[in-house]
PDB file of N, CA and C in Angstrom:
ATOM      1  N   UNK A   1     -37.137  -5.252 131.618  1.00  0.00           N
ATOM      2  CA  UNK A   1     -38.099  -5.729 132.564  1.00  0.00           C
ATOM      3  C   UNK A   1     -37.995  -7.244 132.609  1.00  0.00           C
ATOM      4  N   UNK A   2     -38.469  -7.889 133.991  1.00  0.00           N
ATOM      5  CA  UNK A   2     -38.113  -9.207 133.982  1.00  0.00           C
ATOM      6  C   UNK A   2     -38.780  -9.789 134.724  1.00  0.00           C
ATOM      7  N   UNK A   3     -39.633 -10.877 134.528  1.00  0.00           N
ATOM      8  CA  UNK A   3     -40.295 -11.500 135.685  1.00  0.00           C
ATOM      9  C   UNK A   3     -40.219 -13.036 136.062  1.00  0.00           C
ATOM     10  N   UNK A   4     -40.371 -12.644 137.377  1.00  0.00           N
ATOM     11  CA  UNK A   4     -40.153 -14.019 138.108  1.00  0.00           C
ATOM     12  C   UNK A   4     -41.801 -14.686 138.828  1.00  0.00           C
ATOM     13  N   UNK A   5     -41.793 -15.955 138.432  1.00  0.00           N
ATOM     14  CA  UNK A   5     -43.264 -16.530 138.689  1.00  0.00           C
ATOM     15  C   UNK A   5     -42.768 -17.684 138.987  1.00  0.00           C
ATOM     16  N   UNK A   6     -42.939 -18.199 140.433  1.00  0.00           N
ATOM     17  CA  UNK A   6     -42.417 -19.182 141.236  1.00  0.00           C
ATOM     18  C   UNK A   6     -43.438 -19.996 140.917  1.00  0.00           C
ATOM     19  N   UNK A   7     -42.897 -21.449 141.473  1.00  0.00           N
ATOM     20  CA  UNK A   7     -43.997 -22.344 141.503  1.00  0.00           C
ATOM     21  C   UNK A   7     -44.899 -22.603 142.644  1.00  0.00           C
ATOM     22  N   UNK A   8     -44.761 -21.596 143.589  1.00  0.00           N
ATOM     23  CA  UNK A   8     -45.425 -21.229 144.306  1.00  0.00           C
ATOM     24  C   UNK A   8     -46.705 -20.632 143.857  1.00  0.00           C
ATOM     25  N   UNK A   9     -47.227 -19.997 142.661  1.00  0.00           N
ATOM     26  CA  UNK A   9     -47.901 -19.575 141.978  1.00  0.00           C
ATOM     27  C   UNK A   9     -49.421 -20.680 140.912  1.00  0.00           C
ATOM     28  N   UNK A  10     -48.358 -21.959 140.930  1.00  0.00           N
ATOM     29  CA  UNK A  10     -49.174 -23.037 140.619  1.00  0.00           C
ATOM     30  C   UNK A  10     -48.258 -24.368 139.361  1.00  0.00           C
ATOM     31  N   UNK A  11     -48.863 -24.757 139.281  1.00  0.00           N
ATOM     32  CA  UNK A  11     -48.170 -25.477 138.587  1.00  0.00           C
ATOM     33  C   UNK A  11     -47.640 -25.155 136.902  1.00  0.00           C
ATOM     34  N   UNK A  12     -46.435 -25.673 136.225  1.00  0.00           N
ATOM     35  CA  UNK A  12     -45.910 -25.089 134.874  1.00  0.00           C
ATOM     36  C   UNK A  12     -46.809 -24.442 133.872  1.00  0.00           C
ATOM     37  N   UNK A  13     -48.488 -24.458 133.557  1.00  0.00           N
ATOM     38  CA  UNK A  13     -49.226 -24.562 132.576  1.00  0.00           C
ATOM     39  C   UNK A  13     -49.295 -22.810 133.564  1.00  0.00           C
ATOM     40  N   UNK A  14     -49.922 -23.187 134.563  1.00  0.00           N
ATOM     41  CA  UNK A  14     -50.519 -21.723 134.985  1.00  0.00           C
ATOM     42  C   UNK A  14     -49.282 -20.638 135.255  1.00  0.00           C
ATOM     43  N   UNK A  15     -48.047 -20.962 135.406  1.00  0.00           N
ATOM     44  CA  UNK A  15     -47.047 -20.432 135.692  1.00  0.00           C
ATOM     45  C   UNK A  15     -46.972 -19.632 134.205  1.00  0.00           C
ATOM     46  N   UNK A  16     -46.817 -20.406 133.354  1.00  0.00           N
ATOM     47  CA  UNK A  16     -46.853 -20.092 131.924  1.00  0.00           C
ATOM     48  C   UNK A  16     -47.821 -18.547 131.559  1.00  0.00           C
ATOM     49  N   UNK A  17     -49.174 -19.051 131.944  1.00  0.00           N
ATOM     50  CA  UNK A  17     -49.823 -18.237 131.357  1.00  0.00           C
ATOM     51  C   UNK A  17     -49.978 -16.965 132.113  1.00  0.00           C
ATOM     52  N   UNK A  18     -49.685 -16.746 133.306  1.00  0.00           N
ATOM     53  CA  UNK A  18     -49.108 -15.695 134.322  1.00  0.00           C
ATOM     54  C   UNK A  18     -48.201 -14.805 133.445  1.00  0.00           C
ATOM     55  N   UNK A  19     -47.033 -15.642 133.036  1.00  0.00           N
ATOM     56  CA  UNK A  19     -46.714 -14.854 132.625  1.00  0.00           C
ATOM     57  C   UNK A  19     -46.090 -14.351 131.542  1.00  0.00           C
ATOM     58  N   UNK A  20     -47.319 -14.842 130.474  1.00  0.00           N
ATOM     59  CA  UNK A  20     -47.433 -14.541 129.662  1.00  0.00           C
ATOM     60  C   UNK A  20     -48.418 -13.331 129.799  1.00  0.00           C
ATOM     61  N   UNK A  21     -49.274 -13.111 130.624  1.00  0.00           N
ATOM     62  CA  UNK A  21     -50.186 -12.152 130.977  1.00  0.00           C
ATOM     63  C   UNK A  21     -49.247 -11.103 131.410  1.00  0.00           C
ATOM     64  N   UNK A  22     -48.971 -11.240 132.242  1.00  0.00           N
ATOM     65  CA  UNK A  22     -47.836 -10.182 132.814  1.00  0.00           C
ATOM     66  C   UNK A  22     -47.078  -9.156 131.627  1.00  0.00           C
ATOM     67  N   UNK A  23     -46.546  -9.810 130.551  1.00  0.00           N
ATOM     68  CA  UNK A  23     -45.935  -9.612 129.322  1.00  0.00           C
ATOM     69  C   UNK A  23     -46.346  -9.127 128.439  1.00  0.00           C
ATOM     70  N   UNK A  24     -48.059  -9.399 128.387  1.00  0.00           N
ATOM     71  CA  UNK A  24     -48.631  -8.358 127.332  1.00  0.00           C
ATOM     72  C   UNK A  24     -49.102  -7.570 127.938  1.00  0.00           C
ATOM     73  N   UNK A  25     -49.510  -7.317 129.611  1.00  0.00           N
ATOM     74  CA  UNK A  25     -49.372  -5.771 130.070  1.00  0.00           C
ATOM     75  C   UNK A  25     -48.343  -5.308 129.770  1.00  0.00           C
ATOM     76  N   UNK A  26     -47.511  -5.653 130.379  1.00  0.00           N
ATOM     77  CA  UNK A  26     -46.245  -4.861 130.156  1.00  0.00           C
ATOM     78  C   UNK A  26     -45.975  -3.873 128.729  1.00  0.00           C
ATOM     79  N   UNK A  27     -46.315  -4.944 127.908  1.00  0.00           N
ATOM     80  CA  UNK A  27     -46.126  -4.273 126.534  1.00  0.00           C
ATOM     81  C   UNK A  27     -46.767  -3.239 126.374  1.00  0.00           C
ATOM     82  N   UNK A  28     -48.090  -3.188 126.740  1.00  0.00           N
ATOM     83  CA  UNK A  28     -49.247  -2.186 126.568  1.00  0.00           C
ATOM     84  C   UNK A  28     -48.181  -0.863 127.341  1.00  0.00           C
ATOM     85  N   UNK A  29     -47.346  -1.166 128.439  1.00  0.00           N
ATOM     86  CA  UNK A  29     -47.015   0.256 129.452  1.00  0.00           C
ATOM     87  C   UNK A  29     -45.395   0.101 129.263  1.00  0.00           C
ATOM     88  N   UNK A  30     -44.878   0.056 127.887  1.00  0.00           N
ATOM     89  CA  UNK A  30     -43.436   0.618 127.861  1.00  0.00           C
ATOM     90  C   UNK A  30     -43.204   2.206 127.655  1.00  0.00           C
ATOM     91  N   UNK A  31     -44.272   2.631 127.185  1.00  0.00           N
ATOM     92  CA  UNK A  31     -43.676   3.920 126.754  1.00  0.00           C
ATOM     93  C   UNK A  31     -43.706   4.827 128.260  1.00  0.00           C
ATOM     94  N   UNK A  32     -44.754   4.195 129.098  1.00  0.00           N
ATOM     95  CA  UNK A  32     -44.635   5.027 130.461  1.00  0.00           C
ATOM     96  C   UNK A  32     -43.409   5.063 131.355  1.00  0.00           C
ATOM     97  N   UNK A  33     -42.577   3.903 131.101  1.00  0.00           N
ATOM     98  CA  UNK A  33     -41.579   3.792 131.965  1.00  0.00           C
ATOM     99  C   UNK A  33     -40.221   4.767 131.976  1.00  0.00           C
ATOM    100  N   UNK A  34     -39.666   5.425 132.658  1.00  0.00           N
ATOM    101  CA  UNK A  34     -38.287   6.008 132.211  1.00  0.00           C
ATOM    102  C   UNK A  34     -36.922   5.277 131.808  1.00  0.00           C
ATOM    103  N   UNK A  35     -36.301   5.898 130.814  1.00  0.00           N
ATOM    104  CA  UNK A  35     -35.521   5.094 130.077  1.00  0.00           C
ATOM    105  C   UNK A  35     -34.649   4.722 131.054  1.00  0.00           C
ATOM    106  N   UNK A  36     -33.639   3.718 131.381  1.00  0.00           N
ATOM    107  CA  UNK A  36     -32.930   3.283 132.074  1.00  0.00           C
ATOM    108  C   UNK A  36     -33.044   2.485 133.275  1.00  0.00           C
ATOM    109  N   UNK A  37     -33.981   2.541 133.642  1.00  0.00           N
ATOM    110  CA  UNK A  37     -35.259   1.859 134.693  1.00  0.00           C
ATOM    111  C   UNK A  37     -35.154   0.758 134.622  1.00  0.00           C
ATOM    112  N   UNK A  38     -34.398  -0.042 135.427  1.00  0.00           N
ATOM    113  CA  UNK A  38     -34.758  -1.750 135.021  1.00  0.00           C
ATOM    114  C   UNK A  38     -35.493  -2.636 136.360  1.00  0.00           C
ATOM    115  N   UNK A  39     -36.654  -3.091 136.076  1.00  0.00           N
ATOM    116  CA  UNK A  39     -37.861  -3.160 136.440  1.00  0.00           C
ATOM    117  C   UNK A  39     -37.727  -5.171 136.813  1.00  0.00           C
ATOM    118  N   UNK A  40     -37.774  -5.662 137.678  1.00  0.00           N
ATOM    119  CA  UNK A  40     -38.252  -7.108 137.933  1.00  0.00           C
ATOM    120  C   UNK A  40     -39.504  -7.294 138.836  1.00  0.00           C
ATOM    121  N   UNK A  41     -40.523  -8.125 138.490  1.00  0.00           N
ATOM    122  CA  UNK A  41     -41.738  -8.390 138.671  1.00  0.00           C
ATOM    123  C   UNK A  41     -41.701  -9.630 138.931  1.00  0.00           C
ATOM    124  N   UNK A  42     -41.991  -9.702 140.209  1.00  0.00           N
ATOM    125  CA  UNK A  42     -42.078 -10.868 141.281  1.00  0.00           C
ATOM    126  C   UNK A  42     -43.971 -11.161 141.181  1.00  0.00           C
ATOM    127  N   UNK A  43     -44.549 -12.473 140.619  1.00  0.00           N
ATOM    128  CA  UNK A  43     -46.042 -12.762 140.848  1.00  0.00           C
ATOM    129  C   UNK A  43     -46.386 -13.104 142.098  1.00  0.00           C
ATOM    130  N   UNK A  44     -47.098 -12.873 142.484  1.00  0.00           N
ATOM    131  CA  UNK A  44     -47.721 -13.607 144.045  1.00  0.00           C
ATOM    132  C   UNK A  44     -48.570 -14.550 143.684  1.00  0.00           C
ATOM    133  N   UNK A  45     -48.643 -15.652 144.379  1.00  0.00           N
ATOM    134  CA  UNK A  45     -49.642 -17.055 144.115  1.00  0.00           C
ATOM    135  C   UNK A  45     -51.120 -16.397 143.492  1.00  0.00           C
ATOM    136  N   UNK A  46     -51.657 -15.335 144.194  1.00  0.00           N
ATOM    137  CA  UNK A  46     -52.993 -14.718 144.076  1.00  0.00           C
ATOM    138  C   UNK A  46     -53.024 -14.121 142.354  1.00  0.00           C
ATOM    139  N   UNK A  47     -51.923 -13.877 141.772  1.00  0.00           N
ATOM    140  CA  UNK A  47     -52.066 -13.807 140.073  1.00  0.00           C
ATOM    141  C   UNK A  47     -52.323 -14.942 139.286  1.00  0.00           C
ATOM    142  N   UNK A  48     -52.068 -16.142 139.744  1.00  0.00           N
ATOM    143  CA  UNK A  48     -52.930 -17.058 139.179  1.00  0.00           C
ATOM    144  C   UNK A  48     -54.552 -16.908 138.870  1.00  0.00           C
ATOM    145  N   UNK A  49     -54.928 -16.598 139.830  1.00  0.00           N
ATOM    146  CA  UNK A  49     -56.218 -16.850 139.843  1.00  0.00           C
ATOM    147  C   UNK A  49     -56.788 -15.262 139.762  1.00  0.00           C
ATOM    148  N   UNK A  50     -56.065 -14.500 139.465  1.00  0.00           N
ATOM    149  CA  UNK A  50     -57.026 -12.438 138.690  1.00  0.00           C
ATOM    150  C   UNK A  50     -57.213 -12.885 137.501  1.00  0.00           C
ATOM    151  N   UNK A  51     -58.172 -12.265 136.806  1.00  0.00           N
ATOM    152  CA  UNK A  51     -58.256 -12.256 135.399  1.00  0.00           C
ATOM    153  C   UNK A  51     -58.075 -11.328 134.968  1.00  0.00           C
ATOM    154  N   UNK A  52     -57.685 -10.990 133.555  1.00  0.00           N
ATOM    155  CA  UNK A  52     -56.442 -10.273 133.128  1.00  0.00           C
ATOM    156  C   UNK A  52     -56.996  -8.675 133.728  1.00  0.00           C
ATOM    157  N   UNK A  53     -57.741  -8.310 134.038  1.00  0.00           N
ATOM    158  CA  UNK A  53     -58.212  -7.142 134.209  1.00  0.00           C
ATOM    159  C   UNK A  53     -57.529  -6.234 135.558  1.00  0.00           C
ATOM    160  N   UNK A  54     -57.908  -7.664 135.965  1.00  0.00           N
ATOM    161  CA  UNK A  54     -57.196  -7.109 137.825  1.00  0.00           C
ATOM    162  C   UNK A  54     -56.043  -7.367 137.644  1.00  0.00           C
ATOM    163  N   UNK A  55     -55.561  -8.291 137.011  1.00  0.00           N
ATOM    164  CA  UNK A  55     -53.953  -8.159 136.997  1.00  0.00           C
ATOM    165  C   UNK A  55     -53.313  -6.837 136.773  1.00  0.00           C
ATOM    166  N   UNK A  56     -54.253  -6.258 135.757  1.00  0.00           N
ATOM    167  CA  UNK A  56     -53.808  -5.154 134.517  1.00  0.00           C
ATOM    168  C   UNK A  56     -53.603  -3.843 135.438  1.00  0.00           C
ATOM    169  N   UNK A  57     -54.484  -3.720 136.329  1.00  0.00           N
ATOM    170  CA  UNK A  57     -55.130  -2.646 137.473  1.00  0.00           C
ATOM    171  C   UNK A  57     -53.889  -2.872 138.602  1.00  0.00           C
ATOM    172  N   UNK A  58     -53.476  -4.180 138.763  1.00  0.00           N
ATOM    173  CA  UNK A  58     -52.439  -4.197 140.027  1.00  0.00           C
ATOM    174  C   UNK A  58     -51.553  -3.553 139.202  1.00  0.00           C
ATOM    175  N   UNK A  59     -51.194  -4.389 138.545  1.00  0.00           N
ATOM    176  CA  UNK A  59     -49.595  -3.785 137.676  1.00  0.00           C
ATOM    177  C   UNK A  59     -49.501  -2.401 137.060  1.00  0.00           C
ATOM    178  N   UNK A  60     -50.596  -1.806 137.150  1.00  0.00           N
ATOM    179  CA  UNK A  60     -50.572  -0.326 136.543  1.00  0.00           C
ATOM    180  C   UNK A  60     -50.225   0.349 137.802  1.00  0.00           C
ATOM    181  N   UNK A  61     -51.108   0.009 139.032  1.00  0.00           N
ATOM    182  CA  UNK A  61     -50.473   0.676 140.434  1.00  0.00           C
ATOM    183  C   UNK A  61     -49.402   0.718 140.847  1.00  0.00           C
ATOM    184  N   UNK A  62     -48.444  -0.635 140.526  1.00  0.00           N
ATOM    185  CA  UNK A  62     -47.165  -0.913 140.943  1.00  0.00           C
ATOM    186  C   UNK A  62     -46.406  -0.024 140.314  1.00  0.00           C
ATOM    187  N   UNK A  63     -46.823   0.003 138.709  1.00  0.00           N
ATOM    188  CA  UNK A  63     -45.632   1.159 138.243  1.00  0.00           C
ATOM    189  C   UNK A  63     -45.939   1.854 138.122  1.00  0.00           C
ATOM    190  N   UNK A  64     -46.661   2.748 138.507  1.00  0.00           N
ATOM    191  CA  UNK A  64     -47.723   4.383 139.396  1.00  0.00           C
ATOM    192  C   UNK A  64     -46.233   4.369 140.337  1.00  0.00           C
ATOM    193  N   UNK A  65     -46.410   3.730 141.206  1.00  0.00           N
ATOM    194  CA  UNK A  65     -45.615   3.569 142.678  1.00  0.00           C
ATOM    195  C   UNK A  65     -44.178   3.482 142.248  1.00  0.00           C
ATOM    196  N   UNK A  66     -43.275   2.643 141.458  1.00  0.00           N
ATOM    197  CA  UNK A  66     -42.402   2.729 141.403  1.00  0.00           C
ATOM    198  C   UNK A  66     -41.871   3.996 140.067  1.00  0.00           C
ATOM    199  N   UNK A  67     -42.260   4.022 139.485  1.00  0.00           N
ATOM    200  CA  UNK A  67     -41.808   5.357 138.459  1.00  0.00           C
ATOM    201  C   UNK A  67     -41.898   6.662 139.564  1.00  0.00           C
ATOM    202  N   UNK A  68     -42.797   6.773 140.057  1.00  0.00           N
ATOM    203  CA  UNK A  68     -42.813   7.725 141.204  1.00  0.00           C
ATOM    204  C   UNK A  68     -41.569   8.094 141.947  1.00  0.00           C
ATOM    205  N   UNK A  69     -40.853   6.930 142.485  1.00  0.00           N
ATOM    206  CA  UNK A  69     -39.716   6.919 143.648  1.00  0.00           C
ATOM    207  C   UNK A  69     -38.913   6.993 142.348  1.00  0.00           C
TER     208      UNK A  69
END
């Protein structure tokens, strides 16, 4: 898994902690993923500013949606 957090997202400090957030969801949802699956996670400016909750809730939908296909 791999993510990309532009600076479109905000400046280096908040970029940082994006995604670092991103990273300990992730961790929480490895065992859901299928093995071989390689996964990149693009942030949108609007993850700056979720707190970790809603982040947690988007990113659980996304890979709802993509494990699916």
């Amino acid at each position: 898994m791999g993510f990309v957090v532009s600076k479109a997202v905000g400046n280096a400090v908040v970029r940082g902690r994006t995604k670092r957030r991103l990273r300990a969801i992730a961790a929480t949802r490895l065992s859901g993923i299928p093995a071989g699956l390689d996964i990149v996670v693009r942030a949108q400016p609007s993850a700056a500013q979720a707190d970790f909750d809603e982040l947690s809730d988007a990113f659980g939908r996304a890979l709802e949606k993509v494990c699916r296909s």
